[in-house]
N, C-alpha and C. Protein backbone atom coordinates (compact mmCIF):
# COMPACT_ATOMS: atom_id res chain seq x y z
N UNK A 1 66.27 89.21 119.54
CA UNK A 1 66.93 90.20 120.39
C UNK A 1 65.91 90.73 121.40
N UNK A 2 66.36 90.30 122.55
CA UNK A 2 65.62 91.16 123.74
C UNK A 2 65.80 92.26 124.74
N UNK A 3 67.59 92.09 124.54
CA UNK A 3 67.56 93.28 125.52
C UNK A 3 67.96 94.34 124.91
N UNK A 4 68.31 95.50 125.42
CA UNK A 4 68.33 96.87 124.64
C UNK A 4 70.22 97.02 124.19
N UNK A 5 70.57 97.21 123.30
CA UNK A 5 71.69 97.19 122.56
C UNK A 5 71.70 99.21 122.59
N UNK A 6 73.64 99.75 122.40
CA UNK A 6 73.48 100.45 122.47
C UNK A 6 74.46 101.17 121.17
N UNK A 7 74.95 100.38 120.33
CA UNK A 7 76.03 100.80 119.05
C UNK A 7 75.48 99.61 118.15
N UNK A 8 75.70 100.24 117.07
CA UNK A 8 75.75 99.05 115.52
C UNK A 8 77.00 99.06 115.33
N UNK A 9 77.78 98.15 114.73
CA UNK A 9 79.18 97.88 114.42
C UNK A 9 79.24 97.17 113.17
N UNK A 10 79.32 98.17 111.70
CA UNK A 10 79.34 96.89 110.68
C UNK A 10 80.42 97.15 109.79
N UNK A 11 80.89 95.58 109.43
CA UNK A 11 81.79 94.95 108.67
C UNK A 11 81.39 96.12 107.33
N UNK A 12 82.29 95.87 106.36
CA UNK A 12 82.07 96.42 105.17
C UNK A 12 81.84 96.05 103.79
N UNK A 13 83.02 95.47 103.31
CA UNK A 13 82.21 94.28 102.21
C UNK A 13 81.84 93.18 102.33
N UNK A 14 80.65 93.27 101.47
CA UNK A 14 79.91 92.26 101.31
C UNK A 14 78.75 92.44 102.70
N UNK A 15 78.70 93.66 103.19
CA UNK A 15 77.71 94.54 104.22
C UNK A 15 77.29 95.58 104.10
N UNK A 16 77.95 96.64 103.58
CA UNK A 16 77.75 97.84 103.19
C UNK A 16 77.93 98.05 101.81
N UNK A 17 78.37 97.19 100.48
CA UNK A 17 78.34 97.68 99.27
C UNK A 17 78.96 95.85 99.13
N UNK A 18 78.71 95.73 97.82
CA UNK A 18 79.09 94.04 97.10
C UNK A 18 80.42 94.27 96.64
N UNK A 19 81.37 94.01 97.90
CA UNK A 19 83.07 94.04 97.15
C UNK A 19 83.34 92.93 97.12
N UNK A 20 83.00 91.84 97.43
CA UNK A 20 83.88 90.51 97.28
C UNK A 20 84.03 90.36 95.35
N UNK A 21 83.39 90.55 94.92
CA UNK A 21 83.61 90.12 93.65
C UNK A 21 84.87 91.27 92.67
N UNK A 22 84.65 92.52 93.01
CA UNK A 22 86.20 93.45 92.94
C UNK A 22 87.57 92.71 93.61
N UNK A 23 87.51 92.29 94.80
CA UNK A 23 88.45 91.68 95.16
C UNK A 23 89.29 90.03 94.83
N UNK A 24 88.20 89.61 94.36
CA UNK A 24 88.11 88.51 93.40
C UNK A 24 89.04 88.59 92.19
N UNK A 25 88.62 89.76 91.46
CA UNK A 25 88.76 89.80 90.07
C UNK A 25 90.43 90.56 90.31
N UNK A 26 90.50 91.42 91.13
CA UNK A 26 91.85 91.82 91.37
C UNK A 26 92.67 90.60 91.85
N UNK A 27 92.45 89.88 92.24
CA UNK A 27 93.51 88.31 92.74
C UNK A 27 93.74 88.02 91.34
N UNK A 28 92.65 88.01 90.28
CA UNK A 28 92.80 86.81 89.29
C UNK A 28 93.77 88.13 88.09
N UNK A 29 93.32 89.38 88.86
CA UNK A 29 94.07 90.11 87.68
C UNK A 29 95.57 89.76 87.85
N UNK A 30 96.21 89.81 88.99
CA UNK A 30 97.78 89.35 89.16
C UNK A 30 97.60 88.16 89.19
N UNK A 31 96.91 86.93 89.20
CA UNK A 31 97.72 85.85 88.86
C UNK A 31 97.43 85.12 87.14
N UNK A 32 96.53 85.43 86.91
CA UNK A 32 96.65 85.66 85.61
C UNK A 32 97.59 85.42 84.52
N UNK A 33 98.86 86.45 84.52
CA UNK A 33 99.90 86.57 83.81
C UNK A 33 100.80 85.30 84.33
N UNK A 34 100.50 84.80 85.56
CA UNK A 34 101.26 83.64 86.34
C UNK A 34 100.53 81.95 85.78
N UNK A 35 99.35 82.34 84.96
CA UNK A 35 98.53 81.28 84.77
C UNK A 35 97.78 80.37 85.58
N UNK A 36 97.53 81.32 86.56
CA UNK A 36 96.55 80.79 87.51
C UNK A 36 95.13 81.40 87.62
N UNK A 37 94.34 80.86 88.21
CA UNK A 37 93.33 82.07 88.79
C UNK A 37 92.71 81.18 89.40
N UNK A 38 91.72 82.32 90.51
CA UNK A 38 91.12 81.67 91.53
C UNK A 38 89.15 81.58 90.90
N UNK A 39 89.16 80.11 91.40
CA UNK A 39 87.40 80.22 90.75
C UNK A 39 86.62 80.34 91.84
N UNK A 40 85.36 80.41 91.74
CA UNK A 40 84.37 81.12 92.66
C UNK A 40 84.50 80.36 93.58
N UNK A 41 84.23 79.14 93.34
CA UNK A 41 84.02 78.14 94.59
C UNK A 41 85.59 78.14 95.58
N UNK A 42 86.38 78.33 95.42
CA UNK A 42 87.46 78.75 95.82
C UNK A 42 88.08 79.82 96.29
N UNK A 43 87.31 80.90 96.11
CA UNK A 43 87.40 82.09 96.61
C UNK A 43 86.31 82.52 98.14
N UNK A 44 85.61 81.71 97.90
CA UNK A 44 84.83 81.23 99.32
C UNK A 44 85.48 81.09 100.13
N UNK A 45 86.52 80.20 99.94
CA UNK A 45 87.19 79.76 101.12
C UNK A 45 87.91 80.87 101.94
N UNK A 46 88.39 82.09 101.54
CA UNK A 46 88.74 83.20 101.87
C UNK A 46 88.35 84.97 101.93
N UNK A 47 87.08 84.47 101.64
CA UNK A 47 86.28 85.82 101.87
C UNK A 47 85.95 86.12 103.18
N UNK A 48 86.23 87.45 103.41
CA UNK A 48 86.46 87.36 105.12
C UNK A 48 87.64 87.56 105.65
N UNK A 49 88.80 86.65 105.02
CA UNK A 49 90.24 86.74 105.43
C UNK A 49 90.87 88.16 105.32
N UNK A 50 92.10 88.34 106.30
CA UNK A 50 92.80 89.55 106.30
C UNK A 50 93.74 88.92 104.68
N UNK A 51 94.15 90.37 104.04
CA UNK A 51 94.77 90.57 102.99
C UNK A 51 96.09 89.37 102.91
N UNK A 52 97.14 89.29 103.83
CA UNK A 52 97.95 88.39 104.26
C UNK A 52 97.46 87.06 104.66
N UNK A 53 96.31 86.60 104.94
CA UNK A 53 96.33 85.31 105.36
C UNK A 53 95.42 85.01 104.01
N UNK A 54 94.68 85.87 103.02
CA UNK A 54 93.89 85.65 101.87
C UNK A 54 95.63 85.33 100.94
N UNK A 55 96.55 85.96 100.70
CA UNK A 55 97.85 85.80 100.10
C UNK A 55 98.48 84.66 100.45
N UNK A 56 98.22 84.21 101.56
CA UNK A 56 99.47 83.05 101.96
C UNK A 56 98.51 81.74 101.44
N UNK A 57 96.82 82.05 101.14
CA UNK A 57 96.21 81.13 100.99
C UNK A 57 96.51 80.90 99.71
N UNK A 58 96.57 81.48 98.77
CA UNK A 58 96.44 81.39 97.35
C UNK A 58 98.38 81.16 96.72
N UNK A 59 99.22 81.74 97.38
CA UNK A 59 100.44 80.93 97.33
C UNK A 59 100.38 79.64 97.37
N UNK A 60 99.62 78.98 98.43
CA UNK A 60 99.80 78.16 98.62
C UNK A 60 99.51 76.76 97.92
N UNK A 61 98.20 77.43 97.66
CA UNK A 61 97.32 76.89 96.69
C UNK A 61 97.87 76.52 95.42
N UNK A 62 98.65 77.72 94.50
CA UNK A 62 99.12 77.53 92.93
C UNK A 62 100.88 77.16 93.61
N UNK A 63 101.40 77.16 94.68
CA UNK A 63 102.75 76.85 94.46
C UNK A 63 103.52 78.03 93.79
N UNK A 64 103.32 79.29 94.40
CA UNK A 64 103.93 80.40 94.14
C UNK A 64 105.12 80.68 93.89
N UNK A 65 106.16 80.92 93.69
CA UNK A 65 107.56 81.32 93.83
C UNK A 65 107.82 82.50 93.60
N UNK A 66 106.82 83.63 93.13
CA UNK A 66 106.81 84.95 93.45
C UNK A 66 107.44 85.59 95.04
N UNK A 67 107.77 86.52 95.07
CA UNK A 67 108.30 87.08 96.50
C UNK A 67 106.57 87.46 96.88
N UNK A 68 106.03 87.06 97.84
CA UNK A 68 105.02 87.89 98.79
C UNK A 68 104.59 89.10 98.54
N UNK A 69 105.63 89.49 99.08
CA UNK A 69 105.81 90.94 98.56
C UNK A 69 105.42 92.01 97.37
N UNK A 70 106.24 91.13 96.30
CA UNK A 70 105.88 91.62 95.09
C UNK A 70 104.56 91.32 94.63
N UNK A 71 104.08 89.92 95.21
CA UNK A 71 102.61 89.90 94.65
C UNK A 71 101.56 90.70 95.79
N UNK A 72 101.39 90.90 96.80
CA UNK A 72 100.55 91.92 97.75
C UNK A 72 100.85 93.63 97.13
N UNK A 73 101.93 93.74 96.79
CA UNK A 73 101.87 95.05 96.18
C UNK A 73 101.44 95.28 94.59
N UNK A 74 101.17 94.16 93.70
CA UNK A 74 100.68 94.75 92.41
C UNK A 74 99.06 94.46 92.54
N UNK A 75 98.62 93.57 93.80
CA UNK A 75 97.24 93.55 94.37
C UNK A 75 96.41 94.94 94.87
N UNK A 76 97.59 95.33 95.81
CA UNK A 76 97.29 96.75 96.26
C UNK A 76 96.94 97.46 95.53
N UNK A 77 97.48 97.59 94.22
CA UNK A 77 97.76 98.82 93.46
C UNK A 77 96.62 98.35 92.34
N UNK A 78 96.14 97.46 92.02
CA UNK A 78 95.45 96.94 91.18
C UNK A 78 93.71 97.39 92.49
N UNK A 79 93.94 97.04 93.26
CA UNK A 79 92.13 96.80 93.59
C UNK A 79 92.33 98.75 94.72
N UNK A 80 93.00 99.52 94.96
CA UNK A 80 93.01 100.79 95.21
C UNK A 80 92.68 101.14 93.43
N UNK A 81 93.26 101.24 92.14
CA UNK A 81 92.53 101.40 90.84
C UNK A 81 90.79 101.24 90.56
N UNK A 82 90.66 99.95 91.01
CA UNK A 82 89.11 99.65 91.00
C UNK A 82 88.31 99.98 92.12
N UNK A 83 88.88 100.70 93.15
CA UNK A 83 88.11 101.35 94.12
C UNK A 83 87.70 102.56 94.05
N UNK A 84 88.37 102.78 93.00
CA UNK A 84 88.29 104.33 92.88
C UNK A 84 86.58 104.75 91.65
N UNK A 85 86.50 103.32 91.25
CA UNK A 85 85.15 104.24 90.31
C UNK A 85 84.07 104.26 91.38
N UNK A 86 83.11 105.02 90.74
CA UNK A 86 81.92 104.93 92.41
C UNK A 86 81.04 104.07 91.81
N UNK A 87 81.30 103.56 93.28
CA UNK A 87 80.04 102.67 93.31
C UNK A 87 78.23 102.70 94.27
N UNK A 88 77.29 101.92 93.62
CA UNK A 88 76.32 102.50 95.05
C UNK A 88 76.32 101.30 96.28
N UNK A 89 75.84 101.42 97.39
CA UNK A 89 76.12 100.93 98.36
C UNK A 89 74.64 99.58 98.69
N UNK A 90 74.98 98.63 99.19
CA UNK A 90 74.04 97.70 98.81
C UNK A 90 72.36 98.47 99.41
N UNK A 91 71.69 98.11 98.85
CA UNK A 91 70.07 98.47 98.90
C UNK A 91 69.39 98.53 100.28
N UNK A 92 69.37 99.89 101.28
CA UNK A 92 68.89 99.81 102.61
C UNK A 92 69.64 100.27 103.28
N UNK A 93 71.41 100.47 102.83
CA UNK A 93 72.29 100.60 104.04
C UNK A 93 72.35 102.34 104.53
N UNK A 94 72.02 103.33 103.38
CA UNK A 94 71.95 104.51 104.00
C UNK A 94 70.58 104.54 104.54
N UNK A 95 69.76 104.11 104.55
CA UNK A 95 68.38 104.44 105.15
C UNK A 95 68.70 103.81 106.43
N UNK A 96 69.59 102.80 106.71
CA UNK A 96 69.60 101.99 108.07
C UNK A 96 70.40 103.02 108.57
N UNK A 97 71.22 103.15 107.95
CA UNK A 97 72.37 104.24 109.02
C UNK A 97 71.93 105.41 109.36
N UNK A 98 71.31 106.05 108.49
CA UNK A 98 70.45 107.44 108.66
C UNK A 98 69.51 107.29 109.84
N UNK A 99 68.94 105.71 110.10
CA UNK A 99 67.78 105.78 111.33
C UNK A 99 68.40 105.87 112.30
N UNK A 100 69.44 104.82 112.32
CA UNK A 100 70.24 104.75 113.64
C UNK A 100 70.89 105.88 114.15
N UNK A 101 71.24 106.69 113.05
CA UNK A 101 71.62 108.07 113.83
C UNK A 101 70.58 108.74 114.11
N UNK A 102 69.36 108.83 114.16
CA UNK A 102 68.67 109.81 114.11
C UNK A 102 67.67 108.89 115.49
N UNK A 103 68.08 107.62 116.33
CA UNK A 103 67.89 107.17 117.22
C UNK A 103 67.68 107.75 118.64
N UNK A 104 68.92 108.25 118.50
CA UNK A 104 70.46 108.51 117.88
C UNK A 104 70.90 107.08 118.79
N UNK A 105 71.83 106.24 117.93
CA UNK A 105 72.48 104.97 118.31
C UNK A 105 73.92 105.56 117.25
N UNK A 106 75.19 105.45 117.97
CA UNK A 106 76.44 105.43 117.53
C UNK A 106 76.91 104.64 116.24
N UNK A 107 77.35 104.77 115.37
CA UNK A 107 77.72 103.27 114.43
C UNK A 107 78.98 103.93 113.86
N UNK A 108 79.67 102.14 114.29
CA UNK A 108 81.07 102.13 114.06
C UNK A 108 81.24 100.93 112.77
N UNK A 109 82.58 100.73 112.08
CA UNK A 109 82.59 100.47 111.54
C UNK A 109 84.26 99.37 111.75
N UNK A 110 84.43 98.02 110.97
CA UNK A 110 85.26 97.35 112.05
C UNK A 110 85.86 96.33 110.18
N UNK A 111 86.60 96.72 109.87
CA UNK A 111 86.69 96.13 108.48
C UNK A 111 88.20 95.23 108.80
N UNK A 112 88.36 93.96 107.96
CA UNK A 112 89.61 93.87 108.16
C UNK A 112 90.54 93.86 106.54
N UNK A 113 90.05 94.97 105.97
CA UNK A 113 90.43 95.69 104.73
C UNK A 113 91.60 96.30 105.32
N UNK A 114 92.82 96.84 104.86
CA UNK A 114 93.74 98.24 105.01
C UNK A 114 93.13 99.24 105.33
N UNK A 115 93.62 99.81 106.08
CA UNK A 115 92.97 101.67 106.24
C UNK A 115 93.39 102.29 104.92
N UNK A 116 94.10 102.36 103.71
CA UNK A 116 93.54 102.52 102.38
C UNK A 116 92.64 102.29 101.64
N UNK A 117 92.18 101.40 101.87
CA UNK A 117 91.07 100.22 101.18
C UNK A 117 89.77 100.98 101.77
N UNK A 118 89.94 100.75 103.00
CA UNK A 118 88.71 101.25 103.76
C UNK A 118 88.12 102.93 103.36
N UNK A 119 89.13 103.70 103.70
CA UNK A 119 89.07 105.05 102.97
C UNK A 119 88.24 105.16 101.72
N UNK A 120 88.84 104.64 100.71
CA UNK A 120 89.24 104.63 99.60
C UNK A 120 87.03 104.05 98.75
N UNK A 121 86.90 102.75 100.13
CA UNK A 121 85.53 102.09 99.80
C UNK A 121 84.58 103.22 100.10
N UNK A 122 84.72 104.12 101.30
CA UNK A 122 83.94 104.23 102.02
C UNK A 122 83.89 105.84 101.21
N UNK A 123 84.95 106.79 100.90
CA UNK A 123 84.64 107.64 99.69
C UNK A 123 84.01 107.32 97.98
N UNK A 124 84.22 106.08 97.61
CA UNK A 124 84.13 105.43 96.42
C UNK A 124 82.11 104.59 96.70
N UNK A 125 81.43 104.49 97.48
CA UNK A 125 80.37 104.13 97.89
C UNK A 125 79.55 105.50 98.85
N UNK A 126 80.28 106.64 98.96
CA UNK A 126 79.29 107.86 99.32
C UNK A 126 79.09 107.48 100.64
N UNK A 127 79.81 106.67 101.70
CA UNK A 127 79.68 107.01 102.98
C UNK A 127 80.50 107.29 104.09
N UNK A 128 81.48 107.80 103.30
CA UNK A 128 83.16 108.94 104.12
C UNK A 128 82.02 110.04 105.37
N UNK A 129 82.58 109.93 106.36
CA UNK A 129 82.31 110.64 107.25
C UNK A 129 80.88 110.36 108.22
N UNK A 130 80.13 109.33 107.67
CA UNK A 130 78.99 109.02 108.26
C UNK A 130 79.05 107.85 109.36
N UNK A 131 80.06 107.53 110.21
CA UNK A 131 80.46 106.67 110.90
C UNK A 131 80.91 107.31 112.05
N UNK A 132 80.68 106.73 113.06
CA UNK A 132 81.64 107.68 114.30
C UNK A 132 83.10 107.30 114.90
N UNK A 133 82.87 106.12 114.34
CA UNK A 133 84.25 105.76 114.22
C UNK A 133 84.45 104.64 113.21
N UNK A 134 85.84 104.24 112.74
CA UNK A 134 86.40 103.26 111.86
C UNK A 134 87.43 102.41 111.94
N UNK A 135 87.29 101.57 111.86
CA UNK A 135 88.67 100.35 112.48
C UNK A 135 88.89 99.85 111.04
N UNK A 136 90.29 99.43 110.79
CA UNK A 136 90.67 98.79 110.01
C UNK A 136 91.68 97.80 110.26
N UNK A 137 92.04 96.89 109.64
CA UNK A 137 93.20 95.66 110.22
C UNK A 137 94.41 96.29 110.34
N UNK A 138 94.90 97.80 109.37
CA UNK A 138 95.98 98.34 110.04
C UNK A 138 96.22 99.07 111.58
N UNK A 139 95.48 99.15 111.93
CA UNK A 139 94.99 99.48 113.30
C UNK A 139 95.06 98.35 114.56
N UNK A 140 95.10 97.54 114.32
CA UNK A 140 95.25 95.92 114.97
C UNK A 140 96.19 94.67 115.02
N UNK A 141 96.61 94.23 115.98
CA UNK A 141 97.62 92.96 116.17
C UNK A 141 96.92 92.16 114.97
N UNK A 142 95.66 91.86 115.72
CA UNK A 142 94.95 90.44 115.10
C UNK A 142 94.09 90.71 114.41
N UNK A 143 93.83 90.30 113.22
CA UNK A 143 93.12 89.98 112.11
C UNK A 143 91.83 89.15 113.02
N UNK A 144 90.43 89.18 111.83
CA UNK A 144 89.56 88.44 112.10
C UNK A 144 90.57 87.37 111.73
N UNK A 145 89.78 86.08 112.48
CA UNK A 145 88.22 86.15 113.90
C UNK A 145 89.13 86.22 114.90
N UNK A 146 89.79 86.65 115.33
CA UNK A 146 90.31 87.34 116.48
C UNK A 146 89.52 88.88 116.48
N UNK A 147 89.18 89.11 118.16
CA UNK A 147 88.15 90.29 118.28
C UNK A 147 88.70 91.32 118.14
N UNK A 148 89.62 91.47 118.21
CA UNK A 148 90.80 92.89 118.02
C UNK A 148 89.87 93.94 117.57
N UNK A 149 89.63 93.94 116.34
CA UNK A 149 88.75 94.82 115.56
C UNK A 149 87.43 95.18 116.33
N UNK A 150 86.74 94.60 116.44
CA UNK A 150 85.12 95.05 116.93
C UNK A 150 85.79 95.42 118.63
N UNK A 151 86.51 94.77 119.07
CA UNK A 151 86.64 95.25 121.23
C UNK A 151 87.06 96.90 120.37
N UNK A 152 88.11 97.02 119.72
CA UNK A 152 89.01 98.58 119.67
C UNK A 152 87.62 99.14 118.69
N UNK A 153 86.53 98.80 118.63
CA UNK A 153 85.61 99.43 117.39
C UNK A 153 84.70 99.94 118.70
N UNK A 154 84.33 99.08 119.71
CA UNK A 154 83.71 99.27 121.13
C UNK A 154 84.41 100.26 121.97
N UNK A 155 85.37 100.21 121.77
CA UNK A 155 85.88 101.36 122.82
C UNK A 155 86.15 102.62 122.37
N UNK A 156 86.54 102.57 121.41
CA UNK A 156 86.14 104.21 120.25
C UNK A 156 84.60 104.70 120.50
N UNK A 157 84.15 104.13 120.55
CA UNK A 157 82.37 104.42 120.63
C UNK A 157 81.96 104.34 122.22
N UNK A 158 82.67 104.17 122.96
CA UNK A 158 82.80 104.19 123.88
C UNK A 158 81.08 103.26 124.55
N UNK A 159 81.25 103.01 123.96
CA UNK A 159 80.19 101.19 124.12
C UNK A 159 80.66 100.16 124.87
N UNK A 160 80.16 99.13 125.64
CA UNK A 160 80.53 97.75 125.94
C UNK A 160 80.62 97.04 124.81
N UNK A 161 81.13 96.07 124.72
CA UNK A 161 81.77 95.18 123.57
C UNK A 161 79.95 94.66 123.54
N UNK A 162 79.40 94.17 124.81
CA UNK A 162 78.49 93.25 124.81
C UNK A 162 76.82 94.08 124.33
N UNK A 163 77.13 95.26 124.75
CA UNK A 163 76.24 95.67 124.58
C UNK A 163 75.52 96.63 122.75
N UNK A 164 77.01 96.13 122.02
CA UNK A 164 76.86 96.25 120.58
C UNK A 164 76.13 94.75 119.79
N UNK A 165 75.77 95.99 118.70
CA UNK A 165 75.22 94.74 117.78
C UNK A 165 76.39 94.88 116.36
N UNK A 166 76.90 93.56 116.42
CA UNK A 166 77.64 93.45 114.73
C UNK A 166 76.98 93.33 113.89
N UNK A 167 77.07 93.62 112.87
CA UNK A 167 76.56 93.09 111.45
C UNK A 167 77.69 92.66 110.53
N UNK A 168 77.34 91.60 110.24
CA UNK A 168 78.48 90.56 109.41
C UNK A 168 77.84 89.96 108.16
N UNK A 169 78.81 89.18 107.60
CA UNK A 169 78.72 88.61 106.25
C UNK A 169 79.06 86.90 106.05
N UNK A 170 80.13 87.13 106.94
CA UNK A 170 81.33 86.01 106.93
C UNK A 170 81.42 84.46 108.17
N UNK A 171 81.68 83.66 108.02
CA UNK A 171 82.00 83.04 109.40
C UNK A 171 83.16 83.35 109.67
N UNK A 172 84.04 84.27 109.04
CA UNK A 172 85.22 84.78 109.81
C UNK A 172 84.75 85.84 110.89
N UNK A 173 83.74 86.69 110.09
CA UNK A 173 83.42 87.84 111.03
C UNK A 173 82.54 87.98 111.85
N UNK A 174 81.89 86.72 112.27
CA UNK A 174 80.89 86.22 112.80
C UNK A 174 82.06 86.16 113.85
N UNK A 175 82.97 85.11 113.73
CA UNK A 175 83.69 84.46 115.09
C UNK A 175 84.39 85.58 115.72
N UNK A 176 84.91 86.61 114.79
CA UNK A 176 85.35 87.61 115.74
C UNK A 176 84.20 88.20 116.36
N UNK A 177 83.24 88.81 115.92
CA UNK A 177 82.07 89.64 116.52
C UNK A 177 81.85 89.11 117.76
N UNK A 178 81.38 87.43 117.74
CA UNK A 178 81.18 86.40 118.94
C UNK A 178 82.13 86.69 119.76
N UNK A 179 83.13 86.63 119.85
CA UNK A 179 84.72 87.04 120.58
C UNK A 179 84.12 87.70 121.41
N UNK A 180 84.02 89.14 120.50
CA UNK A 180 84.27 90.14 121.43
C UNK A 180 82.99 90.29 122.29
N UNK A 181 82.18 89.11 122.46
CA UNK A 181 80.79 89.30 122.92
C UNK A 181 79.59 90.24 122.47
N UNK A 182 79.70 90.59 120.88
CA UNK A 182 78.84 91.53 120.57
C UNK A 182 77.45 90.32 119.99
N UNK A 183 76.58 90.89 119.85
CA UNK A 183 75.38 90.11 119.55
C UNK A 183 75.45 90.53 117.98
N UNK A 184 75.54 89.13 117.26
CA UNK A 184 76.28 89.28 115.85
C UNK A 184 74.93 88.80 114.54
N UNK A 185 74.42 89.77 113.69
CA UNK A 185 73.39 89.88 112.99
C UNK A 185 74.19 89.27 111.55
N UNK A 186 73.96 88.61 110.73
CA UNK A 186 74.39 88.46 109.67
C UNK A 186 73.29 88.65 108.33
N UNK A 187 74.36 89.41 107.09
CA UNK A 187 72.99 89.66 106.38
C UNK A 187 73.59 89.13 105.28
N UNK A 188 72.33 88.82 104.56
CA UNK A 188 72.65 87.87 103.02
C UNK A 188 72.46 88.87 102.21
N UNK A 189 72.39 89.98 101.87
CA UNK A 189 72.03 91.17 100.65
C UNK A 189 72.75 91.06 99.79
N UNK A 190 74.13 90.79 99.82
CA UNK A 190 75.33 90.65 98.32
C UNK A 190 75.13 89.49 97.81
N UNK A 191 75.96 89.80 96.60
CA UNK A 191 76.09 88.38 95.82
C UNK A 191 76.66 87.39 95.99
N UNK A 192 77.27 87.66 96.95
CA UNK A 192 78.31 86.31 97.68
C UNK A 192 77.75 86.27 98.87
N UNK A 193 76.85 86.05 99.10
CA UNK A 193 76.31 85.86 100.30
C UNK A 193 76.52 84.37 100.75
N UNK A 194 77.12 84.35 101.80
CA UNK A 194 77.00 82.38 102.49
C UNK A 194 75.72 81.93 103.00
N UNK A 195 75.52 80.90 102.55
CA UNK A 195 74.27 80.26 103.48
C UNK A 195 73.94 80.64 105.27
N UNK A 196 73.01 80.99 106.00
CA UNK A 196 72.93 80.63 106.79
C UNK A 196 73.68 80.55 107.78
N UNK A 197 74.71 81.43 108.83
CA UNK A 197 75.56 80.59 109.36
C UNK A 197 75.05 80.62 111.06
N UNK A 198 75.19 79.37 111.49
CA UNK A 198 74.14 79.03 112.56
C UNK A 198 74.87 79.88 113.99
N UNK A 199 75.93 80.33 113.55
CA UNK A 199 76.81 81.07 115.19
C UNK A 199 76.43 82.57 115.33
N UNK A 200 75.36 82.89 113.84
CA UNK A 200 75.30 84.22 114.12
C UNK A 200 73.83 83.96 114.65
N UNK A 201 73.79 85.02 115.44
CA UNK A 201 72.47 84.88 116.50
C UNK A 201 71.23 85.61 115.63
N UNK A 202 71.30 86.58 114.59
CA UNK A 202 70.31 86.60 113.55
C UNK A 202 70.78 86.83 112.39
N UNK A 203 69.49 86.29 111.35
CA UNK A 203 70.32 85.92 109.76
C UNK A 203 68.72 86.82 109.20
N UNK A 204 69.47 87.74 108.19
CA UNK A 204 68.39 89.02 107.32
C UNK A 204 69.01 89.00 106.16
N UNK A 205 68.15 88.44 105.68
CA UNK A 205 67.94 88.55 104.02
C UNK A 205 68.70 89.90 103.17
N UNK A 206 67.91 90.82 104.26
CA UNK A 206 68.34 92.65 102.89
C UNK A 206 68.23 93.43 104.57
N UNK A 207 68.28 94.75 104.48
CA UNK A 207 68.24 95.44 105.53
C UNK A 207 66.77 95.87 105.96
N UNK A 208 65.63 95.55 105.33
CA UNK A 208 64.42 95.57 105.59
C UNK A 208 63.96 94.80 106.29
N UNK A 209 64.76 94.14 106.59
CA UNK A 209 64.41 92.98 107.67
C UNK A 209 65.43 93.48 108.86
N UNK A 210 65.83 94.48 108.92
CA UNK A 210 66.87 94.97 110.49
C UNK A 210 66.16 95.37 111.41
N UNK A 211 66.17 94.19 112.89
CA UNK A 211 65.33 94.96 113.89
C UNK A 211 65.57 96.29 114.21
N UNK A 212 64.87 97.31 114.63
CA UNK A 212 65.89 98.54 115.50
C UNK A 212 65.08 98.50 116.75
N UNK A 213 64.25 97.53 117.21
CA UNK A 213 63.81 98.05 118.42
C UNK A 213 64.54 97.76 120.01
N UNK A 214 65.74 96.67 119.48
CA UNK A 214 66.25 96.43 120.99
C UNK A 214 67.32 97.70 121.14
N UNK A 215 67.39 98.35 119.93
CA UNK A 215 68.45 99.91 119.93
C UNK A 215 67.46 100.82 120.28
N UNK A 216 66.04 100.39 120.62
CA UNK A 216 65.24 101.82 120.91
C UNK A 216 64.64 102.70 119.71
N UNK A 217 64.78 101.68 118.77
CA UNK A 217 64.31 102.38 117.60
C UNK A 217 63.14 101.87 116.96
């Protein structure tokens, strides 16, 4: 990074606290009783995905005949339950956010979780109110990797799209970040971390490795 950036914009699980594996275990809790479940290597394939296109994947997959419906709502109600114990937030992320405000650099937040979910993470991980703004996929036409999320996360913060930095997890949320022309950081700190992915323009291990100097920090 060389030139000067003026907002952080980050994704949430599997960025700010290790949820892919809660969300995991809530899929396998409703299908379960159906005699299915989803295994790790298979749940890859949809980490990242909006709630509806993660559902139409896994219908598809076991040959569902459940109503949609009925299975997205005992999901809901099952992983809002497991959101609720507290959890701590992955290792670095309040010390990163605490610098950047104290930059002072803006940081928004661009999830394509529910605005329940999101709430719900962001009180349940101790960082409700420390954001200046929050996007969620109920808030948006398009789901990642469509930019929907990070452009409406840029203009709340009243930032250029281009002149933000994302922080991602995913090659879903990579391709939206890219979209919207933000300069897109990806970090491996969770347990589901993906290899490497070559479209994000930098790849950090843990948050001790986060530049802050093209933010002036």
């Amino acid at each position: 990074m060389t030139s000067r950036y003026r907002a952080v914009v980050f994704d949430l699980d599997g960025v700010l606290w290790d949820g892919e594996p809660l969300y995991h275990e809530a899929f396998n809790i409703v299908l379960r009783p159906l005699g299915h479940e989803v295994a790790s290597e298979e749940y890859e394939q949809i980490i990242g995905s909006s709630v509806d296109a993660a559902w139409d994947w896994v219908i598809g997959r076991f040959e569902l005949t459940t109503p949609p419906d009925q299975l997205q709502a005992a999901y809901d109600a099952i992983v809002l339950d497991l959101l609720s114990q507290p959890v701590e937030p992955l290792p670095g992320v309040r010390e990163t956010i605490a610098r950047l405000k104290s930059i002072p650099v803006p940081v928004g937040l661009a999830s394509a979780s529910l605005r329940q979910w999101v709430d719900a993470t962001l009180t349940g991980i101790g960082l409700d109110g420390e954001f200046d703004t929050t996007v969620s996929a109920s808030e948006v036409e398009r789901a990642k990797p469509a930019p929907d999320l990070y452009l409406m996360a840029a203009e709340k913060l009243g930032v250029p799209a281009a002149e933000c930095i994302a922080v991602e997890d995913t090659r879903t949320g990579v391709a939206s970040a890219r979209a919207a022309g933000m300069f897109v950081v990806q970090v491996r700190a969770a347990s589901t971390a993906l290899p490497p992915i070559a479209e994000a323009d930098a790849v950090i291990e843990s948050y001790a490795e986060f530049d802050f100097g093209p933010l002036g920090g």
